[in-house]
C-alpha atoms as a PDB file:
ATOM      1  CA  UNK A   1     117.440 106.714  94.870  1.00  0.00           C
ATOM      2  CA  UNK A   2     116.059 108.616  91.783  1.00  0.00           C
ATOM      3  CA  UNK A   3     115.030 107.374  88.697  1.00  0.00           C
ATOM      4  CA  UNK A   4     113.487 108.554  85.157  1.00  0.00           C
ATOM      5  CA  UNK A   5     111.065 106.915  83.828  1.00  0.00           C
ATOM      6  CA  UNK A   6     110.732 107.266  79.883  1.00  0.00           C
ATOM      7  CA  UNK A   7     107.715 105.321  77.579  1.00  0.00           C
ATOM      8  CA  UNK A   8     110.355 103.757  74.635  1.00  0.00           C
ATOM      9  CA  UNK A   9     108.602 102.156  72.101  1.00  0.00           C
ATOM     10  CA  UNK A  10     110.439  99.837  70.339  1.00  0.00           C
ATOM     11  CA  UNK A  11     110.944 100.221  66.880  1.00  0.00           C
ATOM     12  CA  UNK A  12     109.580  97.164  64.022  1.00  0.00           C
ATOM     13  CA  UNK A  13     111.636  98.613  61.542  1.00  0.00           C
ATOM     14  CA  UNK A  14     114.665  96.329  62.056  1.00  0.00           C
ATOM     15  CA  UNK A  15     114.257  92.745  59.272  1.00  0.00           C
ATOM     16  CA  UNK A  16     116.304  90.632  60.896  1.00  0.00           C
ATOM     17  CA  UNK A  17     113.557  90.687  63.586  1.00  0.00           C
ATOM     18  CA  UNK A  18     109.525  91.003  63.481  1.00  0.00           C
ATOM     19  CA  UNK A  19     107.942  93.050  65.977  1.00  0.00           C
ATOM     20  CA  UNK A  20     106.209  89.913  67.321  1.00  0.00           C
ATOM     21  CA  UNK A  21     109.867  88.379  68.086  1.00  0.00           C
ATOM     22  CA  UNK A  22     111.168  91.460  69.124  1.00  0.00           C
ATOM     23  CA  UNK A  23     108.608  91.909  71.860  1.00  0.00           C
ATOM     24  CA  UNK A  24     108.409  88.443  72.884  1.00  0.00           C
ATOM     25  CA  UNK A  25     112.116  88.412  73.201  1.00  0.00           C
ATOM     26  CA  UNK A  26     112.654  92.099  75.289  1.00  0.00           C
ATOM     27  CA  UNK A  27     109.835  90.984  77.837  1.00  0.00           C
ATOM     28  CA  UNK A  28     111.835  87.618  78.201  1.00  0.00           C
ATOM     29  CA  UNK A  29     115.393  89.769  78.429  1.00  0.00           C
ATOM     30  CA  UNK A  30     113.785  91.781  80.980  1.00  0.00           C
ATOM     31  CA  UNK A  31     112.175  88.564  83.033  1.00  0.00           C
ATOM     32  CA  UNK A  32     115.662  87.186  83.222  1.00  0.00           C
ATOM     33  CA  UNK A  33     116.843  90.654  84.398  1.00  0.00           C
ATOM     34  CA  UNK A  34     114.595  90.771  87.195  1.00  0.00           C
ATOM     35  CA  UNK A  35     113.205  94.067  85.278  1.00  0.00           C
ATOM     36  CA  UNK A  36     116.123  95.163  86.162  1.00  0.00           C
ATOM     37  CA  UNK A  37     117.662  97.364  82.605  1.00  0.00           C
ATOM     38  CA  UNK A  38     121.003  97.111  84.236  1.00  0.00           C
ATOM     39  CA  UNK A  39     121.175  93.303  84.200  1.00  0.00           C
ATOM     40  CA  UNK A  40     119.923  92.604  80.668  1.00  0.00           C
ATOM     41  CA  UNK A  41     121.396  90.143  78.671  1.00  0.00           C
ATOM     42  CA  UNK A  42     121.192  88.459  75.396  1.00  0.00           C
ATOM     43  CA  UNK A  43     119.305  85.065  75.616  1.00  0.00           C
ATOM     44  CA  UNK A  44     120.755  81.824  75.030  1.00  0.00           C
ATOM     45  CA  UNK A  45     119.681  79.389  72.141  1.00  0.00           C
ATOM     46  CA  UNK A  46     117.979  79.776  68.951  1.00  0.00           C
ATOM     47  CA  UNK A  47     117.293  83.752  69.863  1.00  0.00           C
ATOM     48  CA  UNK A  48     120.525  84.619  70.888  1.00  0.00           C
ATOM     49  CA  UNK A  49     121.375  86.348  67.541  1.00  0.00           C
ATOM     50  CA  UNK A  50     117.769  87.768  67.407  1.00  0.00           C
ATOM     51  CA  UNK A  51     118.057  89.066  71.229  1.00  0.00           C
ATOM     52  CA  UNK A  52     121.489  90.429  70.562  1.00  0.00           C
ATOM     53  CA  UNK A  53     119.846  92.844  68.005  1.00  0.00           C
ATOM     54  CA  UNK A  54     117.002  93.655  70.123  1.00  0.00           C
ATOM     55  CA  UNK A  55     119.099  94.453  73.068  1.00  0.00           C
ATOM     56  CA  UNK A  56     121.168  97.027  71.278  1.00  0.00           C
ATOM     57  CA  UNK A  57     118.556  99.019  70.066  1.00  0.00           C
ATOM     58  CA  UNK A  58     116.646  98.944  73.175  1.00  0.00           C
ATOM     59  CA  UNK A  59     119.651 100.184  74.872  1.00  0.00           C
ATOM     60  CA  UNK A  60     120.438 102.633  72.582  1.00  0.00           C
ATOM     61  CA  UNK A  61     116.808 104.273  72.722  1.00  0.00           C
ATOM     62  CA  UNK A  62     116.468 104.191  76.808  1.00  0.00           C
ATOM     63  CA  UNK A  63     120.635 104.738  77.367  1.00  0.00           C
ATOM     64  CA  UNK A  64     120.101 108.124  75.849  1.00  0.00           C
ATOM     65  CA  UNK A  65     121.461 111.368  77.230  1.00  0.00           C
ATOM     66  CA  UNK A  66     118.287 113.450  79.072  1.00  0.00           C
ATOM     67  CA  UNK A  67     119.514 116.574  77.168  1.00  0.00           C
ATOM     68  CA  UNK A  68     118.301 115.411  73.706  1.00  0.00           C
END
């Protein structure tokens, strides 16, 4: 099985969520998933909304086609 590996860095830029939160809440995503990218999902509770937002721009930055 092959993989690519890419460094994303997550952008800050986004108000609805600090960089603090954001981090916080993609390392907890990714926990859950079993650091799996496949099997992320927003969190449940008070970050749902938060995680929601996170997870859609982290997909959209590592879901990316390799041509660009």
């Amino acid at each position: 099985m092959s993989s690519v590996v890419r460094h994303v860095e997550p952008r800050t830029d986004d108000r609805s969520v600090s960089g603090d939160i954001s981090a916080r809440v993609l390392k907890d995503m990714l926990r859950n998933a079993g650091y799996t990218t496949a099997r992320l999902k927003p969190l449940a509770g008070p970050l749902h909304q938060a995680s929601e937002s996170v997870l859609r721009r982290f997909l959209t930055l590592t879901m990316q086609d390799p041509a660009q």
